[in-house]
Protein backbone atom coordinates (compact mmCIF):
# COMPACT_ATOMS: atom_id res chain seq x y z
CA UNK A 1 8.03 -37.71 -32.81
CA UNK A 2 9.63 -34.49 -33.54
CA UNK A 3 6.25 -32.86 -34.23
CA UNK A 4 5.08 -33.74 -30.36
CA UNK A 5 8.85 -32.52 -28.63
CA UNK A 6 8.38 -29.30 -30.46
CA UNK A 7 4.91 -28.49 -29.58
CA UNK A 8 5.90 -29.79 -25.89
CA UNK A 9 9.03 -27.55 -25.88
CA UNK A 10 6.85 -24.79 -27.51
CA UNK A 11 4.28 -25.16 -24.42
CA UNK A 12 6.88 -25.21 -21.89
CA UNK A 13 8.48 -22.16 -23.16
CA UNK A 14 5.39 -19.95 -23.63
CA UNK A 15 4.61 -20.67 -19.84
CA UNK A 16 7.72 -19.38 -18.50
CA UNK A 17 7.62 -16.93 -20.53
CA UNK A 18 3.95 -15.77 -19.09
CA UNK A 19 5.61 -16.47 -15.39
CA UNK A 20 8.50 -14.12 -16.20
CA UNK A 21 6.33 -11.30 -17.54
CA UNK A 22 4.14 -11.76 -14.76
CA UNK A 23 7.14 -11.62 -12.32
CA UNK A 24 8.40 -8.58 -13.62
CA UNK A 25 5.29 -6.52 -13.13
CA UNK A 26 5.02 -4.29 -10.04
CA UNK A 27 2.41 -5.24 -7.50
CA UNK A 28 -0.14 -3.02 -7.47
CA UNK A 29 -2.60 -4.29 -4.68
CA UNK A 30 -2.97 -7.60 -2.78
CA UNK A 31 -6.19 -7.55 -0.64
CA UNK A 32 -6.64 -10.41 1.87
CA UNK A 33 -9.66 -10.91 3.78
CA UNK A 34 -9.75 -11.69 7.95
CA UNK A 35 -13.14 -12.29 9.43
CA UNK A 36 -15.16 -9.40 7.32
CA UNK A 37 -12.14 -7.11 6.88
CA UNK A 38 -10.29 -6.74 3.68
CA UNK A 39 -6.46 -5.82 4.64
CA UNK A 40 -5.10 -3.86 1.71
CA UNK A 41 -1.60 -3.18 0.50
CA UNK A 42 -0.38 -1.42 -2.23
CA UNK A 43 2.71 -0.40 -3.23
CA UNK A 44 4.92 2.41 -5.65
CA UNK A 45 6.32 1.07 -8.82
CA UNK A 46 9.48 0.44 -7.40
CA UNK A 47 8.31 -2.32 -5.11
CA UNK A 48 8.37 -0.67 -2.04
CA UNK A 49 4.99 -0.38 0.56
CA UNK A 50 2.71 2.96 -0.34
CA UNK A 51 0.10 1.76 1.97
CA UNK A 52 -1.60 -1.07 4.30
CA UNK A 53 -5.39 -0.93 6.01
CA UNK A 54 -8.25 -2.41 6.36
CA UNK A 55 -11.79 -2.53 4.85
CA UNK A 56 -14.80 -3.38 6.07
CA UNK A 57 -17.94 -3.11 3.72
CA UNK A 58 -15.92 -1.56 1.20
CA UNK A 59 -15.02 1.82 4.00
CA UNK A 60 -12.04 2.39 5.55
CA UNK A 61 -11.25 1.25 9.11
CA UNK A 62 -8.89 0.97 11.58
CA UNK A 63 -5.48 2.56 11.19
CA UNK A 64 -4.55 3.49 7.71
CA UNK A 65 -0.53 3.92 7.18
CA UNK A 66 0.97 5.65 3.92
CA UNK A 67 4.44 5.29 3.13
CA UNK A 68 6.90 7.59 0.55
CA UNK A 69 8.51 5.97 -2.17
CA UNK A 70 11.88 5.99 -0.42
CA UNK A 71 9.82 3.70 2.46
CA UNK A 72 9.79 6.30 4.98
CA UNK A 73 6.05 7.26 6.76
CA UNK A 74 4.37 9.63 5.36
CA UNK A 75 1.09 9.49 7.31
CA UNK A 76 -0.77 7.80 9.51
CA UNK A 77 -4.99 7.87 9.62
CA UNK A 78 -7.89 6.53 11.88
CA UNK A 79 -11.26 5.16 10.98
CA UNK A 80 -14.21 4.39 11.74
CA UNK A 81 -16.68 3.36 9.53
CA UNK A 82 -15.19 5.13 6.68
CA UNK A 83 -15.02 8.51 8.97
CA UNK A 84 -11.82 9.76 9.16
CA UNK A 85 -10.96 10.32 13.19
CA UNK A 86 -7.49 11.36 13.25
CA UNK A 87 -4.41 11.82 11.13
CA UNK A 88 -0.35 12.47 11.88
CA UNK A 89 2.27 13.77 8.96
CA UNK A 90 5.69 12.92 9.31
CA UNK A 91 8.60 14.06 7.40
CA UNK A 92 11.80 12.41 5.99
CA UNK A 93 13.21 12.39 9.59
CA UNK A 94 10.64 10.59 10.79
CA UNK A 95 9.16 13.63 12.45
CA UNK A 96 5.68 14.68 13.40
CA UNK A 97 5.19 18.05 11.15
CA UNK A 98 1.08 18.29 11.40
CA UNK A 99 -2.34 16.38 12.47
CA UNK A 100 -6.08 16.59 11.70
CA UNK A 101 -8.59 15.97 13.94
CA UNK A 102 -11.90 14.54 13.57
CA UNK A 103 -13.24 17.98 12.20
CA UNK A 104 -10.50 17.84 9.83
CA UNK A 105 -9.31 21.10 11.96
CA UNK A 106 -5.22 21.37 10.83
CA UNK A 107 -3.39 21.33 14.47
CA UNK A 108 0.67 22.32 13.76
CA UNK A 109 3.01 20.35 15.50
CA UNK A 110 5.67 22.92 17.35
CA UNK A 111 8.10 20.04 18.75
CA UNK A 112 10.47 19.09 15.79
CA UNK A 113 10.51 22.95 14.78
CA UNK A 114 11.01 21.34 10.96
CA UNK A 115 9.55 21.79 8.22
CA UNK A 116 8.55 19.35 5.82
């Protein structure tokens, strides 16, 4: 009798102990898929969101959004196909600082007069 508690106490234990390890590790990645597109996020050690998009065969599609490890937007991206179309930069203040185009020609953005 005390033989089968123990090894039933011993079971229970090493499970929660497995859950609580597991709990305590940062998420890395959690893909989902939505009619043939994989959604991706992933995120910085410290829990918070470094970035959510979508796949499609494995490329890039759709609008791409990167976040700092404070949680503020650092950039946001459009593709197609894998082809990059368009990108904005933003700063701390939530500013636009810079985009890309689809040539990947640099265009400065003069409005916030910030820097990043």
């Amino acid at each position: 009798m005390f033989v089968k508690i123990y090894s039933s106490f011993f079971a229970l234990s090493l499970k929660i102990l497995v859950l609580g390890f597991a709990l305590s590790l940062p998420i890395v990645g959690i893909a989902q898929q939505d009619m043939g597109k994989e959604n991706i996020k992933k995120f910085h050690t410290n829990g918070k969101l470094k970035e959510k998009g979508s796949l499609k065969s494995g490329q890039k599609t759709g609008i791409w959004v990167y976040y700092h490890a404070e949680g503020w937007m650092e950039k946001k991206e459009k593709y197609k196909e894998g082809v990059l179309i368009w990108a904005v930069f933003y700063n701390a203040r939530h500013q636009i600082t810079k985009s890309i185009d689809r040539n990947g020609n640099e265009i400065p953005f003069k409005g916030c007069n910030c820097k990043n």
